[in-house]
C-alpha atoms as a PDB file:
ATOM      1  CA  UNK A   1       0.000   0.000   0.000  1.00  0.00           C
ATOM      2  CA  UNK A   2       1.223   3.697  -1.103  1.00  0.00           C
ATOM      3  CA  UNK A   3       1.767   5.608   1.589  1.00  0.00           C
ATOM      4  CA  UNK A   4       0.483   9.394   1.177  1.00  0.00           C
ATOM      5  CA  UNK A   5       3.020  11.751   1.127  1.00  0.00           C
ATOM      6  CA  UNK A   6       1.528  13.954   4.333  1.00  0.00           C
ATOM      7  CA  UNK A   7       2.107  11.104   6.532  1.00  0.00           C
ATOM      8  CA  UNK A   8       6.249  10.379   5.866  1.00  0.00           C
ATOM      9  CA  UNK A   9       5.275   7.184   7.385  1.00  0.00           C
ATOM     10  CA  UNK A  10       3.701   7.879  10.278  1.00  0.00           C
ATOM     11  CA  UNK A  11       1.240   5.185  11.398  1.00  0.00           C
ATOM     12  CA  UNK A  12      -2.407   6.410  11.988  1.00  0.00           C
ATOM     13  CA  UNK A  13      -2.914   6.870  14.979  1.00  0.00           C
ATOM     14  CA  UNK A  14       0.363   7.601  16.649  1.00  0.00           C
ATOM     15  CA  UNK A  15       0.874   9.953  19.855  1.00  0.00           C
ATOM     16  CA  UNK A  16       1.189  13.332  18.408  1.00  0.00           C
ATOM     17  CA  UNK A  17       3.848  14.285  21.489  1.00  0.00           C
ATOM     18  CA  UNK A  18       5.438  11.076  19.634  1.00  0.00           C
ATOM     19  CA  UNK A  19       5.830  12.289  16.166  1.00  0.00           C
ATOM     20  CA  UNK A  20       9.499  13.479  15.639  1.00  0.00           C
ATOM     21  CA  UNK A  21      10.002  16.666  13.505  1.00  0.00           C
ATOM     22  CA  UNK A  22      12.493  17.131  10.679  1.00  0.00           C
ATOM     23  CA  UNK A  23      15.392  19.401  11.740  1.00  0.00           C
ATOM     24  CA  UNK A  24      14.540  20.404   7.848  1.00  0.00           C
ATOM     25  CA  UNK A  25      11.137  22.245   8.930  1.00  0.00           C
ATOM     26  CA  UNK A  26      12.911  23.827  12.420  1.00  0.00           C
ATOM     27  CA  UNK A  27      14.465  26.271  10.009  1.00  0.00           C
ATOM     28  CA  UNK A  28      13.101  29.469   8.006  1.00  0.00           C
ATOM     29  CA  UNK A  29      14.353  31.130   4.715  1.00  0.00           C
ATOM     30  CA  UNK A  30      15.545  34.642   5.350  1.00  0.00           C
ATOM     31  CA  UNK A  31      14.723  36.851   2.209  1.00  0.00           C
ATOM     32  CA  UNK A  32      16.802  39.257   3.802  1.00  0.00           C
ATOM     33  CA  UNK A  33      13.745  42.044   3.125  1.00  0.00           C
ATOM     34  CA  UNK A  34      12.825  42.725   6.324  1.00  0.00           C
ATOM     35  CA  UNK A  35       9.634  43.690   5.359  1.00  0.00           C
ATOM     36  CA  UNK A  36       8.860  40.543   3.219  1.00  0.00           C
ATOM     37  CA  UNK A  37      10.099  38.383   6.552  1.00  0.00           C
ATOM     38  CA  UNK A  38       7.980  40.292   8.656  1.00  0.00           C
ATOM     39  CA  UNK A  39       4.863  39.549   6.600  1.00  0.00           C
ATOM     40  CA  UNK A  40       5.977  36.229   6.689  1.00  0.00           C
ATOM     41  CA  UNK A  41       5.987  36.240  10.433  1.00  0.00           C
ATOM     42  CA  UNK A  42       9.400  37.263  11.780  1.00  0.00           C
ATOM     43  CA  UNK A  43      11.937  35.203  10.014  1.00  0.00           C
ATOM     44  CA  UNK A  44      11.692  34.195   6.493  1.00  0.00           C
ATOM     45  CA  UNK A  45       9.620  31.480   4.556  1.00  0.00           C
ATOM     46  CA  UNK A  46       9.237  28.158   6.569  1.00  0.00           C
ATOM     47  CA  UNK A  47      10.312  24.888   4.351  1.00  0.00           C
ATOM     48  CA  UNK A  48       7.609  22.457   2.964  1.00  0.00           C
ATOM     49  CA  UNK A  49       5.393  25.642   2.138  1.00  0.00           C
ATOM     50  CA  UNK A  50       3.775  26.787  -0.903  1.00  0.00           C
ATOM     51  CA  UNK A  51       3.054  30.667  -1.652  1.00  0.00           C
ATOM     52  CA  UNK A  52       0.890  32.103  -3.984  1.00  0.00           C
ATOM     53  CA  UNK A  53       2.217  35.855  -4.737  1.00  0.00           C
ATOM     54  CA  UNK A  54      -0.350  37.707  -6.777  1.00  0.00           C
ATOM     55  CA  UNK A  55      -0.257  41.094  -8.034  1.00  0.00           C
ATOM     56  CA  UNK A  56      -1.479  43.682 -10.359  1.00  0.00           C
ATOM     57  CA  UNK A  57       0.025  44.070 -13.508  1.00  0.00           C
ATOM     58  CA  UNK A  58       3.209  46.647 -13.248  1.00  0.00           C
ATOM     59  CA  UNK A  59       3.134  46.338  -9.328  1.00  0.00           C
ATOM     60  CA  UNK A  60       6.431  44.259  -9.033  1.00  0.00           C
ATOM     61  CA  UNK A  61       5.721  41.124  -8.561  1.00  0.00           C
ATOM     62  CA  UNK A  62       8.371  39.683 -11.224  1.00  0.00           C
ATOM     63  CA  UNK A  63      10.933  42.134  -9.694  1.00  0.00           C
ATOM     64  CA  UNK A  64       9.795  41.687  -6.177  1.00  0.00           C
ATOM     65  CA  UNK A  65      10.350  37.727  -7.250  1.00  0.00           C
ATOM     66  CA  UNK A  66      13.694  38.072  -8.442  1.00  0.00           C
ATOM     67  CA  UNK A  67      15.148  40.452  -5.704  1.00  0.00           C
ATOM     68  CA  UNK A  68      14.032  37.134  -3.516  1.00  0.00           C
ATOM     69  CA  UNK A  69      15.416  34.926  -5.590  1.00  0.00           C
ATOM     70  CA  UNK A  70      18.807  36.597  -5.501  1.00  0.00           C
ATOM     71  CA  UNK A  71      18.622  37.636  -1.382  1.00  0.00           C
ATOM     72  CA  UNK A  72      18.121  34.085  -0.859  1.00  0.00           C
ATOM     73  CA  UNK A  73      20.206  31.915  -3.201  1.00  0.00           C
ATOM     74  CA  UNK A  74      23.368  33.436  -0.886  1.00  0.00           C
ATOM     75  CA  UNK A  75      22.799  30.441   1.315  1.00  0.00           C
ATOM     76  CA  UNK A  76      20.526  28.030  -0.421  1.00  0.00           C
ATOM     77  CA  UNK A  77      19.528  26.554  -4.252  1.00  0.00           C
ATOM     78  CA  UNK A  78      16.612  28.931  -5.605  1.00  0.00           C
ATOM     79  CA  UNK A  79      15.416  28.195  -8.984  1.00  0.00           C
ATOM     80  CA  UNK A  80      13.551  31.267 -10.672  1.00  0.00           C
ATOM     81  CA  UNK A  81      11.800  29.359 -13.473  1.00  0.00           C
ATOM     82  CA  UNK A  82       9.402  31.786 -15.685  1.00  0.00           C
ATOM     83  CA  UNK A  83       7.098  31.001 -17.980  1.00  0.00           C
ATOM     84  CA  UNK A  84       6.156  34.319 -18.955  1.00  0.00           C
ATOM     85  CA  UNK A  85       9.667  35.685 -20.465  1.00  0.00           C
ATOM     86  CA  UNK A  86      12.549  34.140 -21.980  1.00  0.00           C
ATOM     87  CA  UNK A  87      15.249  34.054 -19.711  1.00  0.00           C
ATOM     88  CA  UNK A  88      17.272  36.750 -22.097  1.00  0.00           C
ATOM     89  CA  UNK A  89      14.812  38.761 -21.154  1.00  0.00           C
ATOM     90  CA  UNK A  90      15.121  37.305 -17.384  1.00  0.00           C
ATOM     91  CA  UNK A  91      18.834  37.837 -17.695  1.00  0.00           C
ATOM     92  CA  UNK A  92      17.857  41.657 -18.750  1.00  0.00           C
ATOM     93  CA  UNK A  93      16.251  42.480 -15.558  1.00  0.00           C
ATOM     94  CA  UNK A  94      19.278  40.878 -13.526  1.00  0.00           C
ATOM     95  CA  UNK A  95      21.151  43.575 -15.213  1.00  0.00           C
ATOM     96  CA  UNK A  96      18.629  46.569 -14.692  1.00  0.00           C
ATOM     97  CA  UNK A  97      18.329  45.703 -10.776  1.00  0.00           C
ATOM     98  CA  UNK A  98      22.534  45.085 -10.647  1.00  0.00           C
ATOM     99  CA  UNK A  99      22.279  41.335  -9.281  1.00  0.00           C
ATOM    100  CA  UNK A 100      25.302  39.929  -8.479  1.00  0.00           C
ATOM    101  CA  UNK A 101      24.556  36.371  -6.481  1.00  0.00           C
ATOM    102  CA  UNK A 102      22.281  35.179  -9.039  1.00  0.00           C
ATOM    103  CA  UNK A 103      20.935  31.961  -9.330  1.00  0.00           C
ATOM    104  CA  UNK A 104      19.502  28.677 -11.119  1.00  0.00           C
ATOM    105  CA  UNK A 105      17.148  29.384 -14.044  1.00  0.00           C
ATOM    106  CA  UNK A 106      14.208  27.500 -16.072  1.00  0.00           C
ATOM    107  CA  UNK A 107      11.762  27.614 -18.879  1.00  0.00           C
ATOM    108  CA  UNK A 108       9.794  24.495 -18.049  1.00  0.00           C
ATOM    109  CA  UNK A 109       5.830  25.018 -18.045  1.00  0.00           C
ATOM    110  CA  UNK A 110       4.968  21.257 -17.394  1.00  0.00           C
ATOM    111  CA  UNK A 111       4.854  20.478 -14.264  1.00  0.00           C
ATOM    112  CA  UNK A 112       5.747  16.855 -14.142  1.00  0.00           C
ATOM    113  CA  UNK A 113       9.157  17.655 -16.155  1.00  0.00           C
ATOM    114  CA  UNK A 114       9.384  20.736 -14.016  1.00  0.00           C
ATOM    115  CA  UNK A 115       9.903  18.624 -10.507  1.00  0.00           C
ATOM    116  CA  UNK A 116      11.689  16.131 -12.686  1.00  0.00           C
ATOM    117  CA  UNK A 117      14.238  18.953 -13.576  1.00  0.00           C
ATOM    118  CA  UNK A 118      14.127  19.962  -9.466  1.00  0.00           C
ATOM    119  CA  UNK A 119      14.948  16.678  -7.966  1.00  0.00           C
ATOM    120  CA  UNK A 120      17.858  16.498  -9.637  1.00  0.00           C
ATOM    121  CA  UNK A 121      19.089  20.095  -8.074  1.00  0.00           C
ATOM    122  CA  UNK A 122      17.941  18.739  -5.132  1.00  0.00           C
ATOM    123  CA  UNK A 123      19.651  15.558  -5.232  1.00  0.00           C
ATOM    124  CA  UNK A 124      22.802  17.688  -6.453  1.00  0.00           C
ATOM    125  CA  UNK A 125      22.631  20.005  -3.560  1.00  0.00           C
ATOM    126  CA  UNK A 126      21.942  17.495  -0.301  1.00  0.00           C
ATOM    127  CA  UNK A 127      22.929  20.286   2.228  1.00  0.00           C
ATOM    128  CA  UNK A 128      21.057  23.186   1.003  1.00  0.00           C
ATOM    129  CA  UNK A 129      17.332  24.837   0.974  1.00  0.00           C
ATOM    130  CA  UNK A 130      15.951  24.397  -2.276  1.00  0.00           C
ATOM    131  CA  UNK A 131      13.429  27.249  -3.145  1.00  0.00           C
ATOM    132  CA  UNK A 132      11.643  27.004  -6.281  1.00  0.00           C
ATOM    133  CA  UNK A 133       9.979  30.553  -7.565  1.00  0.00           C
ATOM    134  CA  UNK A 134       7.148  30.000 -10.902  1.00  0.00           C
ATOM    135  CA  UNK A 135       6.257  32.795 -13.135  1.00  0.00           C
ATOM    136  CA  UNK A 136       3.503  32.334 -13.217  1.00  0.00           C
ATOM    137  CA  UNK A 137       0.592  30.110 -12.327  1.00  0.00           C
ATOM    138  CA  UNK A 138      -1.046  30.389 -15.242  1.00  0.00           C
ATOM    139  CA  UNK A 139       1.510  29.492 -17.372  1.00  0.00           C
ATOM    140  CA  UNK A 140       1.363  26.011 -15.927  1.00  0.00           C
ATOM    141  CA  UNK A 141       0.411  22.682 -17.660  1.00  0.00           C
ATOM    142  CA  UNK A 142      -0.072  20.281 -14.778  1.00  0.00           C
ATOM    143  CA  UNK A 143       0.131  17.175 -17.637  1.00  0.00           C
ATOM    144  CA  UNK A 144      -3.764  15.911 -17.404  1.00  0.00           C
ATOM    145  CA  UNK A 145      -4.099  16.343 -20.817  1.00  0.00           C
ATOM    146  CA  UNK A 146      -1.523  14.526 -23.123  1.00  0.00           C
ATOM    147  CA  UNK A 147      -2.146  17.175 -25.950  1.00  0.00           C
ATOM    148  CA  UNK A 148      -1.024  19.586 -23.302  1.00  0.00           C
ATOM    149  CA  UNK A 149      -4.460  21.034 -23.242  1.00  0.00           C
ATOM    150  CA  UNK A 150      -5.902  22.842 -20.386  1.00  0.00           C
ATOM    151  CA  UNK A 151      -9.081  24.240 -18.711  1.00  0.00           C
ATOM    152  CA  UNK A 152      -9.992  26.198 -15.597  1.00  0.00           C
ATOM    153  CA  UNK A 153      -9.087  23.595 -13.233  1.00  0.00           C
ATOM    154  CA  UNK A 154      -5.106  23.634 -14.543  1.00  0.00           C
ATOM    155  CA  UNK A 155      -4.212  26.253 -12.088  1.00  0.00           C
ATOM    156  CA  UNK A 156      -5.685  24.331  -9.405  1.00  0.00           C
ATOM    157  CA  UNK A 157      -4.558  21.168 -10.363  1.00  0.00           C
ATOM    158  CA  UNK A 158      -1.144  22.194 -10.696  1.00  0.00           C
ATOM    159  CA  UNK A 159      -0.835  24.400  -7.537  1.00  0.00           C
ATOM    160  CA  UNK A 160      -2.095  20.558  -5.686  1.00  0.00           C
ATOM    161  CA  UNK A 161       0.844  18.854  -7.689  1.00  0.00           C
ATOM    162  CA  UNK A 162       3.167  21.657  -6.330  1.00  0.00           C
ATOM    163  CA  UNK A 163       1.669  21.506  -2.862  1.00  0.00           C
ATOM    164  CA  UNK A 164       2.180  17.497  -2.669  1.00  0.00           C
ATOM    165  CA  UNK A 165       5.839  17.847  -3.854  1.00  0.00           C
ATOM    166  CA  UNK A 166       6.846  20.620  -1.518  1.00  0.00           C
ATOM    167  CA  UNK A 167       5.420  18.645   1.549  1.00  0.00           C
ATOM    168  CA  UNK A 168       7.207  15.428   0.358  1.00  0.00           C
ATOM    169  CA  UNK A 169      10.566  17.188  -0.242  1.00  0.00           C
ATOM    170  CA  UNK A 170      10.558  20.186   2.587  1.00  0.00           C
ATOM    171  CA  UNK A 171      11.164  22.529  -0.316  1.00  0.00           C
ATOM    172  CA  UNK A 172      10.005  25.575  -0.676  1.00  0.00           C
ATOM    173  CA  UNK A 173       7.760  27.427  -3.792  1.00  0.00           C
ATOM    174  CA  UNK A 174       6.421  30.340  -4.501  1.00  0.00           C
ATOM    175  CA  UNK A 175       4.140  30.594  -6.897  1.00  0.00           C
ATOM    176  CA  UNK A 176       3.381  34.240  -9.451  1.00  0.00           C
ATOM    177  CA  UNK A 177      -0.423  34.848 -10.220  1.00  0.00           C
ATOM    178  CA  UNK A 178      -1.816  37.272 -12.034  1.00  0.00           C
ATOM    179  CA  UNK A 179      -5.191  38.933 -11.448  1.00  0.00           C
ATOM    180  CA  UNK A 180      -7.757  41.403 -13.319  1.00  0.00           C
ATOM    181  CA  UNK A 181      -8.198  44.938 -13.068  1.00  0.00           C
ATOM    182  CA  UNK A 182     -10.410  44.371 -10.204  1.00  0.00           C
ATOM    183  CA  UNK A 183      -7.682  42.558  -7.780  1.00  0.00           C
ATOM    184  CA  UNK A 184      -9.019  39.102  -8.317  1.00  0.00           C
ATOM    185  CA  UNK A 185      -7.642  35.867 -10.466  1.00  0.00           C
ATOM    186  CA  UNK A 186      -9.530  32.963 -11.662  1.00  0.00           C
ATOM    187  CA  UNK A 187     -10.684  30.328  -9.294  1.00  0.00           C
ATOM    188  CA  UNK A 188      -9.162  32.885  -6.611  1.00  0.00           C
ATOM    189  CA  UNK A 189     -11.019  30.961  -3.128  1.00  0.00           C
ATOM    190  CA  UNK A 190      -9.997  28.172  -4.359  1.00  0.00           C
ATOM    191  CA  UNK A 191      -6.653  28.549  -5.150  1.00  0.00           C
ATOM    192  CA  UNK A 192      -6.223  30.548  -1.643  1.00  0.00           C
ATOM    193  CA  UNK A 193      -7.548  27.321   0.390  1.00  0.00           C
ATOM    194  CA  UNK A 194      -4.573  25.266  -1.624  1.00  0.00           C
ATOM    195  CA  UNK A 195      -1.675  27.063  -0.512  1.00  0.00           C
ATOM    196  CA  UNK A 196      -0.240  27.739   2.810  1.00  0.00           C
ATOM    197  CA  UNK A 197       0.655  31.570   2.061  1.00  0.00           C
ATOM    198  CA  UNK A 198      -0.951  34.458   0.153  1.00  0.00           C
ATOM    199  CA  UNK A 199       0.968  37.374  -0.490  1.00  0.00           C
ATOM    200  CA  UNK A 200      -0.562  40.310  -2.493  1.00  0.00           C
ATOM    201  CA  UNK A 201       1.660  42.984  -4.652  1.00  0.00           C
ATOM    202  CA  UNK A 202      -0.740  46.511  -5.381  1.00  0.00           C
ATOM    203  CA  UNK A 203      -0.350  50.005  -6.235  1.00  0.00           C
ATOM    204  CA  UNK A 204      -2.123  52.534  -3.916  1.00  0.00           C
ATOM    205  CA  UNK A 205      -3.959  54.669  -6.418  1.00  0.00           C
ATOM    206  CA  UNK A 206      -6.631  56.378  -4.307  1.00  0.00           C
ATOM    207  CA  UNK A 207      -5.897  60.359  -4.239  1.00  0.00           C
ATOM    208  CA  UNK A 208      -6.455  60.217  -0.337  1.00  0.00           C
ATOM    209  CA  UNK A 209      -4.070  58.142   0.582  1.00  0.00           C
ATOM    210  CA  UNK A 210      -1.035  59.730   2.004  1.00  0.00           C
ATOM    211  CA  UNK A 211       0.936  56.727   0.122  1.00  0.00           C
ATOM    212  CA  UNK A 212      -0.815  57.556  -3.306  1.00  0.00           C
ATOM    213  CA  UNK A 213       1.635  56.148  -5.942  1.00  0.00           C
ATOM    214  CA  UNK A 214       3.459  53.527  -3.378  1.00  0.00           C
ATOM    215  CA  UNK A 215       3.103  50.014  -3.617  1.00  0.00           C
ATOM    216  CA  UNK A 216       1.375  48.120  -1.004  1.00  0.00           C
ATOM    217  CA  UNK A 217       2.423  44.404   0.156  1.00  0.00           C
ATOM    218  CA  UNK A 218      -0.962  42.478   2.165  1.00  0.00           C
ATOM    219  CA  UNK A 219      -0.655  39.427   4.031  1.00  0.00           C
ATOM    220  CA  UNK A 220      -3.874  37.542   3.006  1.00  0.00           C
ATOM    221  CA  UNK A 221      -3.392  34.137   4.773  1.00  0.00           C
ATOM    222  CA  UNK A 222      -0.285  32.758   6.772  1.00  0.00           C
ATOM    223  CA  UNK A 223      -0.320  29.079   8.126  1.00  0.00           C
ATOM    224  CA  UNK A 224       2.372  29.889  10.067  1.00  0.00           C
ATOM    225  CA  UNK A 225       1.333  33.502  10.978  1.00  0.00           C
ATOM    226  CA  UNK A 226      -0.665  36.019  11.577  1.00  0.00           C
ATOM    227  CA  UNK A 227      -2.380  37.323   8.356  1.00  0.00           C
ATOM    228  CA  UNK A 228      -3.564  40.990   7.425  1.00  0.00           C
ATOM    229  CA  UNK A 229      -0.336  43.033   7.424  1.00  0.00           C
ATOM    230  CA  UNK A 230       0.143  45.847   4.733  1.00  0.00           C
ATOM    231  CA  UNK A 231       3.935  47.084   4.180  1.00  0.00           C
ATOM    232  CA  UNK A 232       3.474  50.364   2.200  1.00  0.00           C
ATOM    233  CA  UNK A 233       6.832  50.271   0.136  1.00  0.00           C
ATOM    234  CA  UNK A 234       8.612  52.810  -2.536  1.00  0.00           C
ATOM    235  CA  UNK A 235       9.957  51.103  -6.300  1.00  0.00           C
ATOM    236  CA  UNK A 236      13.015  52.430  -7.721  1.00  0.00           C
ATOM    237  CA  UNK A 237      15.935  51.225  -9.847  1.00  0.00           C
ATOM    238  CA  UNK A 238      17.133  49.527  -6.496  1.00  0.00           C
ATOM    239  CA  UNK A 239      14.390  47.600  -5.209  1.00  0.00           C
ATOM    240  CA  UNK A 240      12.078  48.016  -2.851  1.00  0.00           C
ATOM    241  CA  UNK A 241      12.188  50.479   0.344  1.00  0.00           C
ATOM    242  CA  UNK A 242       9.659  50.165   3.646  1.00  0.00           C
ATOM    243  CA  UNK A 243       7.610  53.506   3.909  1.00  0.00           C
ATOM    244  CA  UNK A 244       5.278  52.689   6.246  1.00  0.00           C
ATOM    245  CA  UNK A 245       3.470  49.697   7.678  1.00  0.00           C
ATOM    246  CA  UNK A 246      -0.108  48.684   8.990  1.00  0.00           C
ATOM    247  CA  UNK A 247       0.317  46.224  11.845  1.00  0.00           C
ATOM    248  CA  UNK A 248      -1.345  45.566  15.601  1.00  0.00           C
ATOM    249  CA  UNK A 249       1.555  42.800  16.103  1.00  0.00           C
ATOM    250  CA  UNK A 250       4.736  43.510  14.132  1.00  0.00           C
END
C-alpha cells in the first residue's frame, strides 16, 4: 500500500507528542527584506510551504520575485523558473536591478518535467534549501491532458501537484499569479484554500491616501502567521524600500 506523502510514514494513529520533527522544517528562509520576513511572520519562509504571490500588472511582482530569488540563493539553491519571459529577457532584468549572487534558471511550463528537472538540483545540492519561484501560475500545464491542453481547473490542479511535492521534499515554492483589473484571479477561493501563504503585490492609487503612488504588500493568509499586514513600500531602480506599515503585532 502507497503511503500518502503527508504522513512520511507515520502510522495512523500515533501519539502526536510522539511524532518526531524534521530538523529540515525547524528552520526558516531569510529573504533578507525585512519587510517581506515580517509579513511572513518574523523570520523568512518556513520549508515544505507553498506561496501564492499575486499582483497587479506593473506592481512588481516579477521584480519583487527576483530580488528574492537573488537575497536568498546566498545560502541556499533557488530556482527562478518563468514562464512568462525568456530568460534573455530574465537575464535583462538581472542587469537593470545590478544582481550579483544570481541563481539557477528555467523555462519548463509542465509540471511533471518541471519537478523532474528539481529533484535532480535537489539531489545535487543534499545540504542546502531548495526554493523554487514560478512565473507564473497560469503558465502552468499540470500534464492531465496529453495534448497539453488545459481548462480552468489547470491552475488548481497544478498548484495541488506543487503543494504534494513541496510537503514530500521540505522545499520551498512560490508561486506568481496574475489577477484582473479588479484585484481578483480565476478560481481565486480556491486557489487561496490550496496554498499555505498568500501574499498580495498593489499600487495605492486612491488620491487620499497619504501613500498615493506607493506600492502596497498584504498578508492575506499565513499558516504559520498572523495574516492581514500591509507594508506600504517605494519602487526604484534599487528595489524596494519600507515607507510605512499597517500592523497591531509587528
Amino acid at each position: 500500500m502507497k503511503l500518502n506523502v503527508f504522513t512520511d510514514g507515520i502510522e495512523f494513529g500515533t501519539n502526536i507528542l510522539s511524532v518526531k520533527v524534521p530538523s529540515h522544517l525547524r528552520r526558516r528562509i531569510s529573504t533578507r527584506m525585512p519587510f517581506l520576513n515580517d509579513a511572513l511572520g518574523g523570520k523568512g519562509f518556513t520549508p515544505s510551504t507553498v506561496t501564492l504571490f499575486t499582483g497587479e500588472a506593473g506592481a512588481g511582482k516579477t521584480t519583487m520575485a527576483m530580488l528574492m530569488a537573488e537575497n536568498m540563493a546566498k545560502n541556499n539553491m533557488v530556482v527562478f523558473n518563468t514562464g512568462e519571459e525568456s530568460l534573455h529577457q530574465v537575464k535583462m532584468t538581472a542587469e537593470r536591478l545590478k544582481l550579483k549572487n544570481g541563481f539557477a534558471a528555467g523555462q519548463e511550463t509542465h509540471v511533471p518535467t518541471l519537478l523532474k528537472n528539481v529533484d535532480k538540483l535537489r539531489l545535487a545540492n543534499p545540504t542546502k534549501d531548495i526554493v523554487l519561484i514560478i512565473d507564473s501560475l497560469q503558465t502552468l500545464d499540470d500534464g492531465k491532458y496529453k495534448d497539453g491542453g488545459t481548462n480552468t481547473k489547470t491552475p488548481v490542479r497544478a498548484l495541488q501537484l506543487l503543494t504534494t511535492y513541496a510537503k514530500k521534499t521540505f522545499i520551498t515554492v512560490i508561486v506568481i499569479g496574475q489577477v484582473n483589473k479588479g484585484g481578483e484571479m480565476a478560481g481565486a477561493n480556491t486557489l487561496k484554500h490550496v496554498v499555505d501563504v498568500k501574499l498580495h503585490l498593489g499600487m495605492v492609487t486612491s488620491p487620499k491616501s497619504p501613500y498615493m503612488g506607493a506600492r502596497f504588500l498584504k498578508t492575506d493568509k499565513n499558516r504559520f502567521g498572523s495574516s492581514g499586514h500591509v507594508f506600504y513600500l517605494g519602487l526604484n531602480s534599487g528595489g524596494f524600500k519600507e515607507i510605512a506599515r499597517e500592523s497591531a503585532t509587528i
